[in-house]
C-alpha atoms as a PDB file:
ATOM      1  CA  UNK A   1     -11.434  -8.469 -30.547  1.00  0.00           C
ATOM      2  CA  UNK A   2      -9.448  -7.537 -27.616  1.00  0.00           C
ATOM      3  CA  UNK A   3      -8.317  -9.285 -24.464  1.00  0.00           C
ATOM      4  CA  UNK A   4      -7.578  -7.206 -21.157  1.00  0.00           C
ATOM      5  CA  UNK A   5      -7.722  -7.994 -17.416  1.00  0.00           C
ATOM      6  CA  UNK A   6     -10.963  -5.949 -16.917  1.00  0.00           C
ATOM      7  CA  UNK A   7     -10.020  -2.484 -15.114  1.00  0.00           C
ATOM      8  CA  UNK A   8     -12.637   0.250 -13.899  1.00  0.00           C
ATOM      9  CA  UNK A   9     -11.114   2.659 -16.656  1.00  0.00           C
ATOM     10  CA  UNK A  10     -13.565   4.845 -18.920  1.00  0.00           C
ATOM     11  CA  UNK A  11     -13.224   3.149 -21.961  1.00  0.00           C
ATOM     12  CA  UNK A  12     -13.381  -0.639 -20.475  1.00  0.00           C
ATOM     13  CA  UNK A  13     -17.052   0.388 -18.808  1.00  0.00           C
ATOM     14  CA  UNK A  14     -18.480   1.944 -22.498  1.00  0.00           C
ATOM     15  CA  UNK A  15     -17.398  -1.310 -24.371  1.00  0.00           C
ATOM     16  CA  UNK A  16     -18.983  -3.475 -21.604  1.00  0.00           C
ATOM     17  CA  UNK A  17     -22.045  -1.284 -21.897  1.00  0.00           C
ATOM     18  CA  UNK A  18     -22.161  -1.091 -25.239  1.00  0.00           C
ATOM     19  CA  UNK A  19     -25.300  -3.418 -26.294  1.00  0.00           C
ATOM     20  CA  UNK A  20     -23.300  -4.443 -29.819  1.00  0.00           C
ATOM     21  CA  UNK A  21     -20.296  -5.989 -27.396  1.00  0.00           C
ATOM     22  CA  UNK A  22     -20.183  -9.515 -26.946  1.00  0.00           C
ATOM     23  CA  UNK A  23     -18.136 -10.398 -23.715  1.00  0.00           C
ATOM     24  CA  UNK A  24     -16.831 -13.463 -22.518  1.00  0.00           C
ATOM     25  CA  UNK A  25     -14.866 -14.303 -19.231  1.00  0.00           C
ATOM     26  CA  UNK A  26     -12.450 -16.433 -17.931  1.00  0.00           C
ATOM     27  CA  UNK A  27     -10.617 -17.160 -14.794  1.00  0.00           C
ATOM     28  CA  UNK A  28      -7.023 -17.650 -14.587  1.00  0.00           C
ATOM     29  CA  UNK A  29      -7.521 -21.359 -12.767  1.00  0.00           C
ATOM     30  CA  UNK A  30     -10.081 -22.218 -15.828  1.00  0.00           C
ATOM     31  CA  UNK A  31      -6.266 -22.547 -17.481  1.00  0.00           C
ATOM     32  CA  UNK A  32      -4.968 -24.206 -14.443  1.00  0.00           C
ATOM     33  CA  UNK A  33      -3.825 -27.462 -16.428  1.00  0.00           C
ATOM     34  CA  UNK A  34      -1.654 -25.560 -19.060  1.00  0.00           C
ATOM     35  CA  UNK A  35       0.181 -23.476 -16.244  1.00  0.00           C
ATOM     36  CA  UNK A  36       3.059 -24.157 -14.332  1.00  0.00           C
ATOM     37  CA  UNK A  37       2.652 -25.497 -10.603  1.00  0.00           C
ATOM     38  CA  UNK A  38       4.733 -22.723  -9.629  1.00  0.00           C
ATOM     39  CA  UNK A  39       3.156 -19.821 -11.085  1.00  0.00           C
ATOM     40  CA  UNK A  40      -0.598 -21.050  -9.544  1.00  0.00           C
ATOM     41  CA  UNK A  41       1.201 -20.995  -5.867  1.00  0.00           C
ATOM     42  CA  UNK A  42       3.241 -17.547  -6.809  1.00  0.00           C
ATOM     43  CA  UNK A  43      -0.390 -15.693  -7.514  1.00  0.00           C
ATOM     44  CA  UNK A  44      -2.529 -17.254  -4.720  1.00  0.00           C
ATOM     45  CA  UNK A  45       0.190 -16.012  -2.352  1.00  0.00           C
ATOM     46  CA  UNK A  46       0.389 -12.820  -4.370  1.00  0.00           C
ATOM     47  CA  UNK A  47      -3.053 -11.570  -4.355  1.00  0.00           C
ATOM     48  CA  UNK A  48      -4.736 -14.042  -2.007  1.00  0.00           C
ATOM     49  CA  UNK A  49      -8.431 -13.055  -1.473  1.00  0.00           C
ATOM     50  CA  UNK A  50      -7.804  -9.431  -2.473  1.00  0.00           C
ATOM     51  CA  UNK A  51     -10.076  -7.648  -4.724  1.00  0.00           C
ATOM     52  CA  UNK A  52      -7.292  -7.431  -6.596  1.00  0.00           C
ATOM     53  CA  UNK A  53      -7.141 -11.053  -7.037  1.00  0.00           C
ATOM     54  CA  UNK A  54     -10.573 -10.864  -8.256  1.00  0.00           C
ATOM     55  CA  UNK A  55     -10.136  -8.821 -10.961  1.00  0.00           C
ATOM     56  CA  UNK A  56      -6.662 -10.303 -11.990  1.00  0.00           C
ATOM     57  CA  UNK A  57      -7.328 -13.644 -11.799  1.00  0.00           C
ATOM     58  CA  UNK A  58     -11.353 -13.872 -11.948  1.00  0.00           C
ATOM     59  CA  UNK A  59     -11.708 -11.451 -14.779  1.00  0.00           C
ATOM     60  CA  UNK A  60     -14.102  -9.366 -12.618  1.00  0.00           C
ATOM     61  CA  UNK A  61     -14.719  -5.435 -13.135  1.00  0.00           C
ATOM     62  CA  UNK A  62     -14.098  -4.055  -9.435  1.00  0.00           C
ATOM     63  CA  UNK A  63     -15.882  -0.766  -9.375  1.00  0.00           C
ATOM     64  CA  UNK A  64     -14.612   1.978  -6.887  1.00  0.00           C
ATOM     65  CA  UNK A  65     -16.816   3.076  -3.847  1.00  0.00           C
ATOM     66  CA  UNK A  66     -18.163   6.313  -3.946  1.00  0.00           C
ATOM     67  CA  UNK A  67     -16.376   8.888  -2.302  1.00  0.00           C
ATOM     68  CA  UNK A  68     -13.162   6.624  -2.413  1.00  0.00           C
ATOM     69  CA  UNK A  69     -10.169   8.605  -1.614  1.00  0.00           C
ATOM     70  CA  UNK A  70      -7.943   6.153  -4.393  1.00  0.00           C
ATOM     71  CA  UNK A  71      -9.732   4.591  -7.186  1.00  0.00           C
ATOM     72  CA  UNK A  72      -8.798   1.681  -9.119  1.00  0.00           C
ATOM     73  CA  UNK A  73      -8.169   3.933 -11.833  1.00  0.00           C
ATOM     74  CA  UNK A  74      -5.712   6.525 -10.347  1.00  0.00           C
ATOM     75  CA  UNK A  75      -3.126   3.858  -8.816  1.00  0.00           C
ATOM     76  CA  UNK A  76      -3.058   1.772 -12.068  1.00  0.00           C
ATOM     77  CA  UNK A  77      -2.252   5.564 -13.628  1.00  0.00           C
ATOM     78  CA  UNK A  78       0.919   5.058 -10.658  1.00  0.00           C
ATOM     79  CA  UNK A  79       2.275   1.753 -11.468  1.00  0.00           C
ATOM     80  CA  UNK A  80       5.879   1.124 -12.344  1.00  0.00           C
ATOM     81  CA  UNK A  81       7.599  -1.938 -12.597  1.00  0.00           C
ATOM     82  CA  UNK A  82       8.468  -3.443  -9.228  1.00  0.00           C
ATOM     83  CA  UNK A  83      11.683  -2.528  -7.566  1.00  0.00           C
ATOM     84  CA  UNK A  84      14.253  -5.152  -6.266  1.00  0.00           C
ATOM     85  CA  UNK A  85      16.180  -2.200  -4.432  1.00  0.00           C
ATOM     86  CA  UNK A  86      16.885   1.300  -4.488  1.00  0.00           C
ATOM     87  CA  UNK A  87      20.506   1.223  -6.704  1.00  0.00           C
ATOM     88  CA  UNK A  88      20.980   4.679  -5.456  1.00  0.00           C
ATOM     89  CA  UNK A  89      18.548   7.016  -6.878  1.00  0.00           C
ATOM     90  CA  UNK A  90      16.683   7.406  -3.214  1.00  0.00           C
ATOM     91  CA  UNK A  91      17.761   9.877  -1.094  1.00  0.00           C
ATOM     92  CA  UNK A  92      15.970   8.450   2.086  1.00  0.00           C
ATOM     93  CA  UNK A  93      13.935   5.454   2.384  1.00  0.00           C
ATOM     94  CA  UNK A  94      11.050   5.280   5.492  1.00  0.00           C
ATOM     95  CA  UNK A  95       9.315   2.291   6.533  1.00  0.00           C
ATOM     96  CA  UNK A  96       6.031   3.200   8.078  1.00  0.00           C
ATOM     97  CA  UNK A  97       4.541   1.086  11.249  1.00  0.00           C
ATOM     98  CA  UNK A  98       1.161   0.734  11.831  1.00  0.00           C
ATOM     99  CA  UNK A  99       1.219  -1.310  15.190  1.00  0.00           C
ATOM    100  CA  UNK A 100      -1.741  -3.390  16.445  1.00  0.00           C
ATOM    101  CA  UNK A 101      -3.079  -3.146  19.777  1.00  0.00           C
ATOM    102  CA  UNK A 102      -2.963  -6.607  20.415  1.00  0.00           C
ATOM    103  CA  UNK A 103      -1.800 -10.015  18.473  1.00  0.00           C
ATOM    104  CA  UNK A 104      -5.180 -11.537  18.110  1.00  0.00           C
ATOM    105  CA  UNK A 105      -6.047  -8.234  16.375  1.00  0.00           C
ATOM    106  CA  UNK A 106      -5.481  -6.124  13.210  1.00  0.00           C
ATOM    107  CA  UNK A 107      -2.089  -6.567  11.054  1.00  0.00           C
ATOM    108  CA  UNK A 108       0.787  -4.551  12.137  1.00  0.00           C
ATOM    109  CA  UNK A 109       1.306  -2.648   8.701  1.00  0.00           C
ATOM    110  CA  UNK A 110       4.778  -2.190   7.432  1.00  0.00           C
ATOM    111  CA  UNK A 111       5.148  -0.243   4.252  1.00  0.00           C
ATOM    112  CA  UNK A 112       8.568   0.612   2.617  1.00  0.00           C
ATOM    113  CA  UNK A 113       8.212   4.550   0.887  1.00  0.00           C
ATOM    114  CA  UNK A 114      11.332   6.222  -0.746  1.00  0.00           C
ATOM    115  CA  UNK A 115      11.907   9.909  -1.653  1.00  0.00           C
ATOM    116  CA  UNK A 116      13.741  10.207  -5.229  1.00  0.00           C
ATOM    117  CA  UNK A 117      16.156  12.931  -6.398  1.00  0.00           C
ATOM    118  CA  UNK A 118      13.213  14.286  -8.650  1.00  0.00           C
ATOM    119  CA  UNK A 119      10.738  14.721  -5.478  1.00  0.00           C
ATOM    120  CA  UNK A 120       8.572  12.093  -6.078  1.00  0.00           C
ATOM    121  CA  UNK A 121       8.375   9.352  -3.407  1.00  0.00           C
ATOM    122  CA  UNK A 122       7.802   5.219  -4.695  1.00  0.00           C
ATOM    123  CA  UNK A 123       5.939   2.893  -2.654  1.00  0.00           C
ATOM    124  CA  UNK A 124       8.604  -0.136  -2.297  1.00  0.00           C
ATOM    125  CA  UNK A 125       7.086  -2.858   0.045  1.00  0.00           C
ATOM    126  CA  UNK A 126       4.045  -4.207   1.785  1.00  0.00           C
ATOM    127  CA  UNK A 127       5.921  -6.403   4.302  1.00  0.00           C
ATOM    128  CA  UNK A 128       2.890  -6.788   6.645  1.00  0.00           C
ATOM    129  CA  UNK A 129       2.235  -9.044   9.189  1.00  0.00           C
ATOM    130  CA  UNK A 130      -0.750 -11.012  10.117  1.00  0.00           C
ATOM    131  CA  UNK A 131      -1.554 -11.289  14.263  1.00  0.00           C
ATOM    132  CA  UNK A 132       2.017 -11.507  15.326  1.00  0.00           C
ATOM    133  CA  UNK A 133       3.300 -10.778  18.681  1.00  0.00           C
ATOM    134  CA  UNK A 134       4.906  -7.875  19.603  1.00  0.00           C
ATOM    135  CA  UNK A 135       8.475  -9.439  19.030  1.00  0.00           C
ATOM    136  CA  UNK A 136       7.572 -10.679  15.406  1.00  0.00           C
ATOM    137  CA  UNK A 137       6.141  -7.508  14.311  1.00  0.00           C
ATOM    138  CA  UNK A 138       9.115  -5.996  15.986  1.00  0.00           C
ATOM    139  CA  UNK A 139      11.464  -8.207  14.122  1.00  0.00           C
ATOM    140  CA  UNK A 140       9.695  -7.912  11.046  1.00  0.00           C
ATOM    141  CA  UNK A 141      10.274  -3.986  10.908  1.00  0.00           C
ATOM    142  CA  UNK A 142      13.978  -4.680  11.944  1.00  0.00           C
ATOM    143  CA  UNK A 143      14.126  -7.117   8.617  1.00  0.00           C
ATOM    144  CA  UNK A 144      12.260  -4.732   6.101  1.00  0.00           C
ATOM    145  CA  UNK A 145      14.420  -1.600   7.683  1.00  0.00           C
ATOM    146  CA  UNK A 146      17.408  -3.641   7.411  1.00  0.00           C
ATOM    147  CA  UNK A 147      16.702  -5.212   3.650  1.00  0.00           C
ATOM    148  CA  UNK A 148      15.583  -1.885   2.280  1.00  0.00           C
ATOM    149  CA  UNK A 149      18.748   0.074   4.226  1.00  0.00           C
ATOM    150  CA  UNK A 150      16.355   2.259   5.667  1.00  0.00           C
ATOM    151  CA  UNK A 151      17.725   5.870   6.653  1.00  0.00           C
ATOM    152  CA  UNK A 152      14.187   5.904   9.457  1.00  0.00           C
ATOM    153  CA  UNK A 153      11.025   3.776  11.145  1.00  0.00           C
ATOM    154  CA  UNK A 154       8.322   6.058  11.661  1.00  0.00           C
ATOM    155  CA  UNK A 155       5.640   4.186  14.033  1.00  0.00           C
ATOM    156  CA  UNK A 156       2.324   5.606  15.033  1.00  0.00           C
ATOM    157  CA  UNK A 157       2.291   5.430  19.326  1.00  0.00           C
ATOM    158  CA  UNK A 158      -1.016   6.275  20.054  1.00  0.00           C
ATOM    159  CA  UNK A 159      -1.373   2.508  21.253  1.00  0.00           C
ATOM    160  CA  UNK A 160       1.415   2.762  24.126  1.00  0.00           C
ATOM    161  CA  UNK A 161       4.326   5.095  22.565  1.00  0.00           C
ATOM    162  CA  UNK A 162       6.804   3.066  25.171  1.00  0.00           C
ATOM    163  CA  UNK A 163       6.221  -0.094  24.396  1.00  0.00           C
ATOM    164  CA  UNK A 164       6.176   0.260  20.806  1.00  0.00           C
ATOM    165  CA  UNK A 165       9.723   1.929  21.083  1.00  0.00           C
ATOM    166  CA  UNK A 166      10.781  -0.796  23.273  1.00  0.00           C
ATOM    167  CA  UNK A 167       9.802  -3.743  21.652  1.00  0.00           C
ATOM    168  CA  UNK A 168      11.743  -2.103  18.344  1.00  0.00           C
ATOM    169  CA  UNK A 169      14.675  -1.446  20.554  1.00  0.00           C
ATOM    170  CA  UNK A 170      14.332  -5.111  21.853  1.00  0.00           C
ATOM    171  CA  UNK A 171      14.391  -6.465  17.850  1.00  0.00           C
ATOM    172  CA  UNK A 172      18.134  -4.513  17.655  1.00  0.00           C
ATOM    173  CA  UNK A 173      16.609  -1.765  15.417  1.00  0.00           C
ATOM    174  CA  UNK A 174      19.769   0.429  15.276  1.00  0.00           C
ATOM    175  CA  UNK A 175      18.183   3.110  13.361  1.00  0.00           C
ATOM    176  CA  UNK A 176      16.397   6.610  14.252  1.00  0.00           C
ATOM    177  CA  UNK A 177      12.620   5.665  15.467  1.00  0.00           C
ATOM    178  CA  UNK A 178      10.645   8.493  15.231  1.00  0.00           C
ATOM    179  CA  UNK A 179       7.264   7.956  17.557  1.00  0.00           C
ATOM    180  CA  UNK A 180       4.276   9.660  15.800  1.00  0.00           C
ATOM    181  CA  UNK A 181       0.499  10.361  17.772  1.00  0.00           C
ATOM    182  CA  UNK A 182      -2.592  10.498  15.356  1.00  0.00           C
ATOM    183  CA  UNK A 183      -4.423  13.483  16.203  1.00  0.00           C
ATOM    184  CA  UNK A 184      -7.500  13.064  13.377  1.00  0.00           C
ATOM    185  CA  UNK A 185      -9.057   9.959  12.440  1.00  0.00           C
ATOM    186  CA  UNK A 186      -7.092   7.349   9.337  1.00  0.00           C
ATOM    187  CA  UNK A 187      -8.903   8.964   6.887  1.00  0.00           C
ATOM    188  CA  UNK A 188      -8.233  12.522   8.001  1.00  0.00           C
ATOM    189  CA  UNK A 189      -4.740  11.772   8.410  1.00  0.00           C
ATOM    190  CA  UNK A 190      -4.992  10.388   4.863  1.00  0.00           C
ATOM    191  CA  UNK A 191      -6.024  13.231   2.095  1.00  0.00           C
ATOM    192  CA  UNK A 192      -3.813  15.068   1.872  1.00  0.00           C
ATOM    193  CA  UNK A 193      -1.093  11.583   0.828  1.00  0.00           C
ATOM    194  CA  UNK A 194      -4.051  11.183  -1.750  1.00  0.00           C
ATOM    195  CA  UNK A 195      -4.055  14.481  -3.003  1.00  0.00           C
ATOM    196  CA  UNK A 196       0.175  13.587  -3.723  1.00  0.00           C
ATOM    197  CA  UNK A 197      -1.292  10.830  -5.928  1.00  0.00           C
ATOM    198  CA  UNK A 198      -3.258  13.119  -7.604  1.00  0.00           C
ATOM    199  CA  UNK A 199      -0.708  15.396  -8.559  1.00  0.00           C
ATOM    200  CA  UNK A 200       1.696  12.742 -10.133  1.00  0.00           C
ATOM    201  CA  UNK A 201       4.318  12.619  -6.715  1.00  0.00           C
ATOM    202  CA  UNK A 202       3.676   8.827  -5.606  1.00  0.00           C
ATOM    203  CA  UNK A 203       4.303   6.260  -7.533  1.00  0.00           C
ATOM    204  CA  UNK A 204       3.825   2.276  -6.873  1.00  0.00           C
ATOM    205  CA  UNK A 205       6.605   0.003  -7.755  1.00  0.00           C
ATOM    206  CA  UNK A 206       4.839  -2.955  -8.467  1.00  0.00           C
ATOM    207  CA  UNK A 207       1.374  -4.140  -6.863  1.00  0.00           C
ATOM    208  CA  UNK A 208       0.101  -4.554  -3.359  1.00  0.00           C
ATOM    209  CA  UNK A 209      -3.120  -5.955  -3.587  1.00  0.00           C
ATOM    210  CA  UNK A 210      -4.065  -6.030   0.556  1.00  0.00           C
ATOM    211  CA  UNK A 211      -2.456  -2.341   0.779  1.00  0.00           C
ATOM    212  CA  UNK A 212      -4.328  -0.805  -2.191  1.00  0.00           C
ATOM    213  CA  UNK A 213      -7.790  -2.979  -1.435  1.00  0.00           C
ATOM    214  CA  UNK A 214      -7.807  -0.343   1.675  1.00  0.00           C
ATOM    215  CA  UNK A 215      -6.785   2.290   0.684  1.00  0.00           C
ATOM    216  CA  UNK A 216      -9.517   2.123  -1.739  1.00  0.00           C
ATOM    217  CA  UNK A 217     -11.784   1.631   1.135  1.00  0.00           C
ATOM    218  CA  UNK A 218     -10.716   5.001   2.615  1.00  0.00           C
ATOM    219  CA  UNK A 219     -13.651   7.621   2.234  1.00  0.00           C
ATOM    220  CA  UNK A 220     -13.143  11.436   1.679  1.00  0.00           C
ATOM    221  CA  UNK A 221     -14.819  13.241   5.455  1.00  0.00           C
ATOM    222  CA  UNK A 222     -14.238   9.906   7.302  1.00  0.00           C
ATOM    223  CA  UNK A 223     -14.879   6.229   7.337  1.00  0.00           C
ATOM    224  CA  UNK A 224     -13.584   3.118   6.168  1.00  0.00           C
ATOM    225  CA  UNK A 225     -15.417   0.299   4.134  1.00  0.00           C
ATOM    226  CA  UNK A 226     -12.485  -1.521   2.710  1.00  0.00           C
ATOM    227  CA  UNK A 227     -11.359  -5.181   3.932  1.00  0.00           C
ATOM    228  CA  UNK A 228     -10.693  -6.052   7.630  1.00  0.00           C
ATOM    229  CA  UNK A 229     -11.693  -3.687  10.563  1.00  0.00           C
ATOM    230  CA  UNK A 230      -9.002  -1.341   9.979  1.00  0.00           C
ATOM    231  CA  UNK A 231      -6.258   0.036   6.901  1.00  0.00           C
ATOM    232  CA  UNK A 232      -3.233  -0.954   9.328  1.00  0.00           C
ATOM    233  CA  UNK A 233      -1.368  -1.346   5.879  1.00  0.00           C
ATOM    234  CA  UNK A 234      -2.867   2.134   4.500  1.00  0.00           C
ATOM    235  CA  UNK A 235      -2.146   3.681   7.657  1.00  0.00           C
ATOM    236  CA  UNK A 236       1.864   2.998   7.459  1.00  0.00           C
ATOM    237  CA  UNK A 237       1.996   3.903   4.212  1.00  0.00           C
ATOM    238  CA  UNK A 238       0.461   7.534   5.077  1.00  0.00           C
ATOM    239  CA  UNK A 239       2.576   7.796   8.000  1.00  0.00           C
ATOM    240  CA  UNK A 240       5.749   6.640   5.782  1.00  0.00           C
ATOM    241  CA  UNK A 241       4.599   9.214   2.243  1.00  0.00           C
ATOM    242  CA  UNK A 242       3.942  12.002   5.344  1.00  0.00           C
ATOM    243  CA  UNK A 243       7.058  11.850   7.023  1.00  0.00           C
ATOM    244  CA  UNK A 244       8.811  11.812   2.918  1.00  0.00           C
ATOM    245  CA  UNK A 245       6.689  14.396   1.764  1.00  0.00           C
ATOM    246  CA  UNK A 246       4.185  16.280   3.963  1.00  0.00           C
ATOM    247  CA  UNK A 247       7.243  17.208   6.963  1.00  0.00           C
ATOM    248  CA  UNK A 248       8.605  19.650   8.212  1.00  0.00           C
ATOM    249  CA  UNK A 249      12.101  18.309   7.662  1.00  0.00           C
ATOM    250  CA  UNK A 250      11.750  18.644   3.891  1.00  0.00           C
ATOM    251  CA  UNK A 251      14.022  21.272   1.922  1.00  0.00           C
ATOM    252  CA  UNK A 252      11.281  24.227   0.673  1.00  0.00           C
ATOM    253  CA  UNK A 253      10.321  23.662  -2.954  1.00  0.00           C
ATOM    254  CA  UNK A 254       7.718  25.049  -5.282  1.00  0.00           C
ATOM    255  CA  UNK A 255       5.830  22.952  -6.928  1.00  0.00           C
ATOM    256  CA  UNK A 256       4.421  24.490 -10.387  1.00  0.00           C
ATOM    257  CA  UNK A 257       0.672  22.334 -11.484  1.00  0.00           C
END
């Protein structure tokens, strides 16, 4: 017998395949009366209506879209325990800004990335936020770049590069803000960060269900058929693991496979 939150790996899909398997399934609100209160509220506000959620607390087997540039799979192979700070090991700490074009429109994505002594970069926060005004989102990057003593906000500007930089200016952001322009399309912009995963050099410090639901809805030559009209969320986190590991600021190293 053996009990397991049902992830897409290899040997999970041959046991529920097998014909000599029995499988039953439960949900974690089937064992709603013999939980605490508190823990109910702490995973509905957790994982929401991710399909992360699903598979955590419906029991369901979420299978990867073809031609997925992150599976399922490769970011559980990622996962560390989550972090409550840096306590000195990162050398510089980005937070990433995806803004929206509008308030009645996409999330502004805020991601938290950090570059360790070793090279490898961690994936610290999904601090998000949901249609909010210029001067929330701006406020909310101030927050996450103060609480995470961040060294730099990279923000993409290809929706108005001055008012972005104003409205963080406005939200006393006293930090460099480094304006970036997307010249290819999200997805473009987003294999080679995948490739990093890949090779071992990103790792997640905890779970963000919303962020990784997209970027497992990023597909390899273009397109995106993950949740909501657009990976704001994947998006910062690119621009953040980019500006950490893909720039030209970078010391030179060699990197041995």
């Amino acid at each position: 017998m053996a009990t397991t939150t049902p992830r897409a790996v290899p040997l999970l899909k041959r046991l529920l395949d097998h014909p000599q398997v029995a499988v039953t399934r439960g949900r974690t609100f089937d064992n709603k009366a013999n939980l605490p209160p508190r823990f109910i509220a702490a995973v509905r506000r957790e994982y929401g209506r991710s399909a992360l959620g699903r598979q955590e607390l419906d029991g369901e087997l979420i299978t990867d879209i073809e031609g997925a540039l992150w599976t399922r799979a490769l970011l559980e192979a990622c996962r560390d325990a989550a972090a409550s700070g840096t306590d000195g090991w990162a050398r510089v700490v980005v937070v990433g800004v995806d803004p929206p074009a509008s308030s009645a429109g996409d999330a502004c994505g805020i991601v938290v990335c950090a570059l360790a002594g070793d090279g490898t970069a961690r994936v610290l926060a999904d601090a998000s936020v949901e249609k909010a005004s210029p001067e929330r989102w701006a406020r909310a990057v101030a927050r996450t770049a103060q609480g995470w003593q961040a060294d730099r906000v990279v923000a993409e500007a290809n929706q108005g590069g001055a008012m972005v930089e104003s409205v963080l200016r406005a939200a006393d952001l006293a930090l460099p803000v480094r304006l970036v322009h997307a010249r290819q399309g999200k997805a473009a912009r987003a294999e080679p960060v995948a490739a990093l995963y890949e090779a071992g050099r990103v790792r997640h410090a905890g779970q963000f269900p919303a962020l990784e639901d997209q970027l497992c809805g990023l597909l390899a030559g273009g397109g995106y058929h993950g949740p909501g009209r657009s990976p704001d969320r994947a998006d910062a986190l690119v621009w953040a693991l980019t500006e950490l590991m893909l720039g030209r600021q970078g010391a030179p190293r060699v990197w041995l496979g």
